[in-house]
Protein backbone atom coordinates (compact mmCIF):
# COMPACT_ATOMS: atom_id res chain seq x y z
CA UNK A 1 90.54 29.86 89.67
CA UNK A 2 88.61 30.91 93.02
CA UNK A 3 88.61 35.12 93.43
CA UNK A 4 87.21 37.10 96.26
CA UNK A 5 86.02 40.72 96.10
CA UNK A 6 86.27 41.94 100.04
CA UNK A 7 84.72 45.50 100.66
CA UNK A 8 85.72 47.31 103.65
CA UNK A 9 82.37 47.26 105.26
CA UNK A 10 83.01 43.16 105.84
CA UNK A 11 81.40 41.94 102.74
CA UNK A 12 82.49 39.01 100.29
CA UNK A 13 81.86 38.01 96.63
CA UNK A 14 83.08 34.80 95.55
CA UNK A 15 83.70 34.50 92.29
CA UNK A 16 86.20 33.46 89.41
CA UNK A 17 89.47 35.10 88.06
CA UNK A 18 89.67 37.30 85.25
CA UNK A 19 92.95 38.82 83.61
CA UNK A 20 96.36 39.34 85.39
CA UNK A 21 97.11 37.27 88.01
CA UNK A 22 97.70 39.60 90.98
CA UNK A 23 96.09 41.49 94.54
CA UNK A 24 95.10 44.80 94.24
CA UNK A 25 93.57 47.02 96.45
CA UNK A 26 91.42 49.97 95.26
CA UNK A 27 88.40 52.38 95.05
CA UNK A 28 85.30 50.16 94.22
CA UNK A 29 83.08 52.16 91.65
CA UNK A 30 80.28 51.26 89.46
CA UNK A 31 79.33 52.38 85.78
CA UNK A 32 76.03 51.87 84.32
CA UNK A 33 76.68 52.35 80.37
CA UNK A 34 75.40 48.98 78.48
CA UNK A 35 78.20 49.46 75.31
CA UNK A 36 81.66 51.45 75.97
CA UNK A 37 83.63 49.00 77.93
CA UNK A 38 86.87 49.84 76.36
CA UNK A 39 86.59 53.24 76.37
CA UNK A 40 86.00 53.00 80.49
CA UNK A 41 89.12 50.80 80.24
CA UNK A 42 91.13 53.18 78.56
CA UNK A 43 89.53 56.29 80.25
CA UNK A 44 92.33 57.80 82.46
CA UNK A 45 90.08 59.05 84.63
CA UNK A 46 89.63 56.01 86.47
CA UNK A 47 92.87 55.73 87.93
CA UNK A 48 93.41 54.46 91.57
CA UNK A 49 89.98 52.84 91.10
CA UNK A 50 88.22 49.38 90.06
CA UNK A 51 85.05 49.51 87.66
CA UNK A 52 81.93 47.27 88.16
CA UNK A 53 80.03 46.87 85.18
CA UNK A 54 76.47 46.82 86.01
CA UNK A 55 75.54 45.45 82.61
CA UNK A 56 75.69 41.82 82.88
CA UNK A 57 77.65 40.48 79.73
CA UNK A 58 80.79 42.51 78.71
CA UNK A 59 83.17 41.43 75.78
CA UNK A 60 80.96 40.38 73.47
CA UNK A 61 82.24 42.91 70.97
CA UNK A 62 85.99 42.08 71.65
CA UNK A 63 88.84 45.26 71.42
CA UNK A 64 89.07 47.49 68.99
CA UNK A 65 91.94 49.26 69.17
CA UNK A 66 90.83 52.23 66.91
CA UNK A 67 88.22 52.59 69.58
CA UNK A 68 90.93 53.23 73.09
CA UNK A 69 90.46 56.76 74.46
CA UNK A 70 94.13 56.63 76.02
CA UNK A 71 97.37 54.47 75.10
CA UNK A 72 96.51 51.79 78.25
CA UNK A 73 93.70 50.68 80.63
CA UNK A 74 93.42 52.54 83.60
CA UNK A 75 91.62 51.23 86.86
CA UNK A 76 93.26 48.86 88.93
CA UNK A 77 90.84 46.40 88.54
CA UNK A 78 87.50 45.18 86.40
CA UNK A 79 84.73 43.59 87.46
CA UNK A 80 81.71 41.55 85.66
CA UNK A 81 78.94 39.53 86.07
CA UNK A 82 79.83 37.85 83.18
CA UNK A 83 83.03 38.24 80.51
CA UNK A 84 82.86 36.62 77.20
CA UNK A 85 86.01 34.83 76.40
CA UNK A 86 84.60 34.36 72.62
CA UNK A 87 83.86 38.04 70.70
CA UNK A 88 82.01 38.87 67.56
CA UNK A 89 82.88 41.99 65.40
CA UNK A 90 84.73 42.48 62.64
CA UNK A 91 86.43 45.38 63.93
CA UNK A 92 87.89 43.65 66.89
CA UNK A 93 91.33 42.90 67.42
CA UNK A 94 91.42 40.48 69.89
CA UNK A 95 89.53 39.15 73.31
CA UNK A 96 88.81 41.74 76.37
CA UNK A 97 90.64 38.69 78.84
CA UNK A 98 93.69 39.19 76.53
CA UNK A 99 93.23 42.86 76.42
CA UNK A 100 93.49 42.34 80.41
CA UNK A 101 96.06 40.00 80.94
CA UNK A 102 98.19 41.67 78.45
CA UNK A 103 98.02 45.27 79.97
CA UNK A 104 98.35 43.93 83.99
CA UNK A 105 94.75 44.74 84.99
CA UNK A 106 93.32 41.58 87.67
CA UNK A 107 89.78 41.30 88.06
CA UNK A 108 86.66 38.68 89.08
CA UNK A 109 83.30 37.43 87.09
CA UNK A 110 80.54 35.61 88.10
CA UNK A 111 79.62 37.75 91.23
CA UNK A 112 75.96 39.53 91.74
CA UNK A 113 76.84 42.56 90.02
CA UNK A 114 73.41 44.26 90.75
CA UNK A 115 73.97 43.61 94.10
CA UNK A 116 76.98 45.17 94.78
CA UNK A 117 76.13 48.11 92.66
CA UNK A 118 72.91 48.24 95.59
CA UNK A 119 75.90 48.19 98.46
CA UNK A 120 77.43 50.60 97.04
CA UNK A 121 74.48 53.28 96.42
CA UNK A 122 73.00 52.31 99.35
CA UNK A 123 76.40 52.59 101.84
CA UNK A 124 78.62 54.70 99.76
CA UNK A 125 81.46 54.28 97.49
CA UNK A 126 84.15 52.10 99.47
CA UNK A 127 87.48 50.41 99.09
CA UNK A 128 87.98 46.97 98.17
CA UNK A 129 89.88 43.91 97.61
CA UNK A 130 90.47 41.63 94.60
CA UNK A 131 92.53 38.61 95.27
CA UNK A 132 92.52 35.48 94.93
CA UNK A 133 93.61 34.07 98.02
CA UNK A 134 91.23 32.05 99.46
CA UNK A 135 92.98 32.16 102.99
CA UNK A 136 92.64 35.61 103.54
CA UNK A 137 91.98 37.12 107.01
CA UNK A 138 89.25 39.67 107.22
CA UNK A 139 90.75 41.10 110.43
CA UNK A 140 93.83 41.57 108.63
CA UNK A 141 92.19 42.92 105.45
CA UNK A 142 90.17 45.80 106.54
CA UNK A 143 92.26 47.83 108.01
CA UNK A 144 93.95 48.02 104.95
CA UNK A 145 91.19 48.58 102.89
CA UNK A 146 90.28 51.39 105.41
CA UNK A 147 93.71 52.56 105.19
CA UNK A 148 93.72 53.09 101.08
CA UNK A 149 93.77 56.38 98.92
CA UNK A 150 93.65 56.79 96.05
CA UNK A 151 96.49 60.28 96.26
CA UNK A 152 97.71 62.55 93.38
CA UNK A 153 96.91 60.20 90.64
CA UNK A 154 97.00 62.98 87.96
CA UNK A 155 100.85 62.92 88.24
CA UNK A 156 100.15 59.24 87.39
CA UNK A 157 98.32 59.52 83.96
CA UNK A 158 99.41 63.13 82.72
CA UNK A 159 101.80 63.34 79.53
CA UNK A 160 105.79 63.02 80.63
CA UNK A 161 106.10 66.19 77.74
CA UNK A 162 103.89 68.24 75.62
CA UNK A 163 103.22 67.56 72.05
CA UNK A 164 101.25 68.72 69.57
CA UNK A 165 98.29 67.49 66.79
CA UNK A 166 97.41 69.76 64.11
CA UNK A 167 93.62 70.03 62.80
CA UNK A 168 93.69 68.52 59.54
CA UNK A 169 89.79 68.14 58.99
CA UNK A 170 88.03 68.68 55.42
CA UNK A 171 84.54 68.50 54.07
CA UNK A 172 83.25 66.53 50.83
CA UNK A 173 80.85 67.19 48.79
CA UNK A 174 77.93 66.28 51.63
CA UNK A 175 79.30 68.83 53.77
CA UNK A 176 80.51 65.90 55.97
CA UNK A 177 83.73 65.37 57.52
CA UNK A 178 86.15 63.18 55.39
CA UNK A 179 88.87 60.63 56.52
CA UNK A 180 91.54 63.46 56.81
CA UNK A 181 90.33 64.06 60.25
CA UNK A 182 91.92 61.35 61.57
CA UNK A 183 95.02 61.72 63.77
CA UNK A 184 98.19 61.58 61.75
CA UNK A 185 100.84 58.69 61.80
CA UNK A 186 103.24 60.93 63.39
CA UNK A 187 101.08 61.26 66.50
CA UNK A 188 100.66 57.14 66.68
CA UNK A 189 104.53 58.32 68.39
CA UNK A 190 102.94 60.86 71.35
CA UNK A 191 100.95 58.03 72.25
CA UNK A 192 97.97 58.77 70.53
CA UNK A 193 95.66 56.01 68.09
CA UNK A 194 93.86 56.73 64.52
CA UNK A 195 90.37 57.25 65.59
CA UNK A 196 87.36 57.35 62.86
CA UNK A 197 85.37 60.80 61.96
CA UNK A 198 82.41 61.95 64.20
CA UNK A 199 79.44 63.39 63.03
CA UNK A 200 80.02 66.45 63.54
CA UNK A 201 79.60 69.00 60.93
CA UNK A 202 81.58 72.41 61.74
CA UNK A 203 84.86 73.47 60.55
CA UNK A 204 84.56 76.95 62.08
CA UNK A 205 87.78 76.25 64.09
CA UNK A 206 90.12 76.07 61.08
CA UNK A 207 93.32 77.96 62.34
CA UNK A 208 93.15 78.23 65.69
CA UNK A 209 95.43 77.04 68.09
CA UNK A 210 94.23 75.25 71.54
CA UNK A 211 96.17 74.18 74.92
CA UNK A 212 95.03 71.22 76.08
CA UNK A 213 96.21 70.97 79.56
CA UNK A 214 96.23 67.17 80.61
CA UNK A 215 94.99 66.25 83.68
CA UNK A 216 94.23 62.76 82.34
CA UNK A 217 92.68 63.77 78.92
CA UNK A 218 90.57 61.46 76.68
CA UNK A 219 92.00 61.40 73.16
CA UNK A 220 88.19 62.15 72.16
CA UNK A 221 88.83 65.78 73.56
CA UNK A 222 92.03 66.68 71.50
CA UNK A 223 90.25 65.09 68.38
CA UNK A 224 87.05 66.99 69.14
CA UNK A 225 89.16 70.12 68.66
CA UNK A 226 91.19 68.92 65.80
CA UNK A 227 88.33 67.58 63.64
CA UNK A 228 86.95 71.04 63.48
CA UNK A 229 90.23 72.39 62.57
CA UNK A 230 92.09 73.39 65.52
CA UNK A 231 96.02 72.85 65.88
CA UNK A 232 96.37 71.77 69.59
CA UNK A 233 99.12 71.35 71.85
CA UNK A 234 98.79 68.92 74.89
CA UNK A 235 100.91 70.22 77.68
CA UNK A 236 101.61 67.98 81.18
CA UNK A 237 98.97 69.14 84.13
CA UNK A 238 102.02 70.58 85.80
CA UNK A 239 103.31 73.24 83.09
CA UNK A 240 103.31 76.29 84.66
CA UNK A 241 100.62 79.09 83.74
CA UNK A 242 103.56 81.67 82.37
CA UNK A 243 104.24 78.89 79.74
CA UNK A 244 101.26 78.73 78.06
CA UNK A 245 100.21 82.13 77.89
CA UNK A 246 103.71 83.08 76.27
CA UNK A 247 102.57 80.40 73.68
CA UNK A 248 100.11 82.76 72.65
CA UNK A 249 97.24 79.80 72.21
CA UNK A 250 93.05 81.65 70.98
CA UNK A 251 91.92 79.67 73.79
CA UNK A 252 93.15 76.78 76.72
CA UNK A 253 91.21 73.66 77.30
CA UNK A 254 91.47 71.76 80.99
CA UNK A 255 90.92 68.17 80.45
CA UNK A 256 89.15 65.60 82.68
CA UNK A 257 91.00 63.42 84.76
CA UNK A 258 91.52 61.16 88.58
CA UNK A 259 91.13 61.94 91.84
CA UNK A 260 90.16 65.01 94.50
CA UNK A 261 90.43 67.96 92.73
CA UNK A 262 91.92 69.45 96.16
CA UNK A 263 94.68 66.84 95.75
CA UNK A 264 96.08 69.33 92.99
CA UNK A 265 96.92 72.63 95.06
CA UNK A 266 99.91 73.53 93.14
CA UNK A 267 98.36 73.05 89.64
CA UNK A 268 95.22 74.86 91.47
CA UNK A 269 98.16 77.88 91.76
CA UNK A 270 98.71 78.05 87.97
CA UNK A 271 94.70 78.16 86.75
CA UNK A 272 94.31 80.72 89.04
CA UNK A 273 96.89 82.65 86.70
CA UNK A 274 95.06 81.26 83.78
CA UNK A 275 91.76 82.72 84.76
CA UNK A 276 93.49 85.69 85.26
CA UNK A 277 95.07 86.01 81.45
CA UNK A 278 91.51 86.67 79.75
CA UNK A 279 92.56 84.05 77.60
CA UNK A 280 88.84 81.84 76.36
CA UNK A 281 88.87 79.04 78.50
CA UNK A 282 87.03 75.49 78.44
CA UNK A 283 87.31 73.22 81.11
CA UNK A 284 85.57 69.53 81.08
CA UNK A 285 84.97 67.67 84.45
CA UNK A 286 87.96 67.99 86.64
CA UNK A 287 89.26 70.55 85.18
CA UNK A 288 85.64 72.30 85.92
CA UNK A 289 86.33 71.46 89.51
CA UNK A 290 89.71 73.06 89.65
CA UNK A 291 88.44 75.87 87.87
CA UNK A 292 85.88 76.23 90.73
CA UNK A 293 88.71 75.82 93.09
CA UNK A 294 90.80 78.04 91.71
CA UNK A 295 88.17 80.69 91.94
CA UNK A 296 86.99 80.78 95.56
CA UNK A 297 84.39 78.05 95.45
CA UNK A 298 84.43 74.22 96.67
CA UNK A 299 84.08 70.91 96.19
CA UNK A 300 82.96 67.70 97.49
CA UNK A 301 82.82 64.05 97.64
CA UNK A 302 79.53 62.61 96.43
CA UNK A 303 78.15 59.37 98.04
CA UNK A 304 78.60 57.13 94.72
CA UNK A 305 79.23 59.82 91.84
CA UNK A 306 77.86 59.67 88.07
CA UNK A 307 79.77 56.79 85.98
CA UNK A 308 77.45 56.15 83.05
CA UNK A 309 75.99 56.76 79.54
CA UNK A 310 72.81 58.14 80.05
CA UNK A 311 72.99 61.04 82.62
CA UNK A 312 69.93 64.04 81.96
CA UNK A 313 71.18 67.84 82.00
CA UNK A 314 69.66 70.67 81.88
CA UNK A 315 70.76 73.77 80.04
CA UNK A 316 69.41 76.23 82.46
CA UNK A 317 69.56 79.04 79.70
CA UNK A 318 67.10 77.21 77.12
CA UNK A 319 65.73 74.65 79.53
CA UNK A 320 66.62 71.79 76.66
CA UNK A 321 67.71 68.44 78.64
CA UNK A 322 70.70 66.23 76.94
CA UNK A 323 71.79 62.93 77.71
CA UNK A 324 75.41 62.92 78.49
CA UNK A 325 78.45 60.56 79.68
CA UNK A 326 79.60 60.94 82.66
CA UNK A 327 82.75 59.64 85.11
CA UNK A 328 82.98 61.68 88.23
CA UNK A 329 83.05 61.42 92.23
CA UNK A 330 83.04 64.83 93.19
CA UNK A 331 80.90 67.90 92.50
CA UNK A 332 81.20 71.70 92.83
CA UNK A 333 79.54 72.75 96.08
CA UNK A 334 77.15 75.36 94.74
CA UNK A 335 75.90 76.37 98.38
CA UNK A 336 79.56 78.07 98.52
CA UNK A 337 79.97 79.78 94.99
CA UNK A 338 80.26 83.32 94.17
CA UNK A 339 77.65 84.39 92.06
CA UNK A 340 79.61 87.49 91.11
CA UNK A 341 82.46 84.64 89.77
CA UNK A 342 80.35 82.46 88.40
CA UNK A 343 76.64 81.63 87.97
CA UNK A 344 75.03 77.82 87.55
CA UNK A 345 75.10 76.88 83.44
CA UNK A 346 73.60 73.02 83.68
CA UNK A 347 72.13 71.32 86.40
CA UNK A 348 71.83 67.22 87.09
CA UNK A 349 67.83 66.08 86.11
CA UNK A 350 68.00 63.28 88.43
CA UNK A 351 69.94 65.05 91.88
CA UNK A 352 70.21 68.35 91.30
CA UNK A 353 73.84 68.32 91.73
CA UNK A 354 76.02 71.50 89.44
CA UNK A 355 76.74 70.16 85.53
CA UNK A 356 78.68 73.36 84.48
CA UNK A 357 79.50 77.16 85.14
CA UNK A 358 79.42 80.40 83.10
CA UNK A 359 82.35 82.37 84.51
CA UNK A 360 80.92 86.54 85.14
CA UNK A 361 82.82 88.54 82.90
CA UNK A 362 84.72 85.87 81.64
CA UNK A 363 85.53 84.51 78.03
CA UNK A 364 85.09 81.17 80.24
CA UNK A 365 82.56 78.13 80.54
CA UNK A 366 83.04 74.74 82.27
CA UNK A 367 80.91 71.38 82.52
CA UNK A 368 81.14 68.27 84.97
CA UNK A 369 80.06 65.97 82.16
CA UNK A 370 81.81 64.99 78.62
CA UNK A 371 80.74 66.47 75.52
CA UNK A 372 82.95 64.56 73.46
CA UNK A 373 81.86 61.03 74.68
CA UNK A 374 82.68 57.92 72.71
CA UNK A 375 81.14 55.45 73.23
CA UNK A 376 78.18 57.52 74.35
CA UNK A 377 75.62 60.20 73.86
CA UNK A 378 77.37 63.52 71.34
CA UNK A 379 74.10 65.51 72.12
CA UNK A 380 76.41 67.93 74.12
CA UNK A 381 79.25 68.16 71.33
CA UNK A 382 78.09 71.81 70.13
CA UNK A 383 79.71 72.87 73.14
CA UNK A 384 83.27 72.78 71.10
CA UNK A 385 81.52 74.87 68.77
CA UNK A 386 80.74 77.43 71.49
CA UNK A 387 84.35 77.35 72.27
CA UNK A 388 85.61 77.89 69.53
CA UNK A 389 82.83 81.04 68.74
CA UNK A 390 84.26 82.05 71.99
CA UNK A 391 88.13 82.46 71.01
């Protein structure tokens, strides 16, 4: 079957169908990671958009379920050069075009890939079309793709109620993290999936409790606190600031997650009451640019964000560069921040743009990027250790 990708600057893709059978209309983004695509797929954070791959052949490795980073897919929408129908791995479950159909997400192959990932670096992230009705009207189209946001989308993907996972990680005799890391069966019930152990090494976190606000959390972040020993209790982005701080938690995590950050003024409100509670904080991505908010500075839209494996940092205290993951389409405006709040931590190699804060006089440190990426780059993952040094 026939699809068409319409952008609202005018310009068509033909191409084929892929997955559910329905019109969607959404924020057109592009990621350049070459392995990972479920965990984009399940990556909350890409709610109210659609996801080019730039990599040309995706589904060759098939779904692994062991492998999601949230209970569903996502974006509205996927789209490929080329998707495999036929998958090779012995840890797959079944066929990304099932894994599609199944969970309601419509996309198109066959289109010029590279080429639209040009448009869209070269004109600026813009809405689109997927449908596959080859009578469409362009005069009718694009002034509802011009029409489109994407709104509060973190009410969309944040936990209905919280819930907690207790740290349950051990060391054998190689001073490596056993199987007893993984999440328990129990938790299989809050939503979350048994997920293999990481390399990391530290179990300096062994009784300490975290709250992990959810924005649109990865389930990479709660199990980077829980392999190293932390109990952690996932509240919904909206709990209010009194609640957690009568929990008595060591120290408060603010997930990733969808959207503007200035979309979220009222959970904006209760940060501002968590900065306030001296409480060690850690906040990853959005909830770095909420922290930001919170504390006098601003944000804005970039022209086509960071989606993709292999982003360069720069930790502007030892001047060491990591490659990190990174899913983001707005950035802390440092020409407006406080440098008696909080001074520049890690920088962007290739723009310059902010990639974290050290709060002044603060038990509190934020990045833009992910340490605890899966599929991706865990040269950043000491960060949880410096979190956890911190509470």
């Amino acid at each position: 079957m026939k699809a068409f990708l319409i952008l609202e600057d005018g310009t068509v893709f033909e191409g084929v169908h892929i997955g559910a059978d329905r019109e969607i209309i959404s924020e057109i983004v592009f990621n350049t990671s070459m392995a990972g695509y479920l965990e984009v797929l399940t990556d909350p954070s890409y709610a109210g958009q659609a996801v080019c791959m730039t990599y040309p052949l995706i589904g060759n490795y098939g779904i692994c379920k062991d492998d999601m980073e949230s209970k569903k897919p996502w974006p509205d929408g996927f789209i490929v050069r080329e998707l495999s129908r036929n998958y090779s791995n012995f840890r797959a479950d079944y066929s990304i075009w099932q894994f599609l159909e199944e969970n309601g997400v419509p996309g198109i192959a066959h289109i010029d890939t590279r080429a639209l990932t040009k448009i869209l670096r070269e004109k600026g992230t813009m809405n689109g079309m997927i449908t596959t009705n080859s009578d469409f009207c362009l005069e009718e189209v694009l002034p509802r793709l011009k029409a489109y946001k994407t709104g509060k989308v973190v009410e969309k993907v944040t936990c209905k109620e919280k819930y907690q996972l207790k740290g349950s990680a051990s060391l054998d005799e190689n001073g490596a993290i056993s199987g007893s890391a993984r999440f328990a069966p129990q938790e299989y019930a809050a939503g979350k999936r048994e997920q293999k152990p990481s390399l990391v090494r530290t179990l300096n976190g062994t009784g300490k409790h975290v709250a992990l606000l959810d924005f649109g959390t990865k389930d990479n972040i709660a199990y980077s606190l829980k392999i190293r020993g932390c109990d952690v209790t996932v509240y919904p982005a909206r709990t209010k600031a009194e609640e957690i701080i009568a929990a008595k938690p060591d120290g408060i995590m603010l997930s990733n997650g969808p959207g503007d950050p200035k979309e979220c003024t009222e959970i904006i409100e209760e940060i501002k009451k968590l900065y306030q509670s001296d409480i060690p904080i850690f906040a990853i991505c959005l909830g770095h640019q909420l922290m930001a908010l919170a504390t006098g500075a601003d944000t804005y839209k970039m022209k086509y964000g960071h989606r993709g494996g292999n982003h360069p940092v720069k930790d502007l205290a030892t001047g060491r560069v990591y490659i990190s993951s990174q899913n983001h389409g707005y950035v802390v405006d440092m020409d407006k921040l406080d440098p008696a709040v909080a001074t520049p931590a890690f920088v962007n190699v290739n723009d310059g743009t902010n990639e974290g804060l050290n709060y002044t006089g603060k038990n509190i440190f934020t990045v833009q990027f992910h340490p605890e990426a899966c599929c991706g780059p865990q040269d950043s993952g000491y960060l949880f250790d410096r979190f956890i040094e911190m509470m």
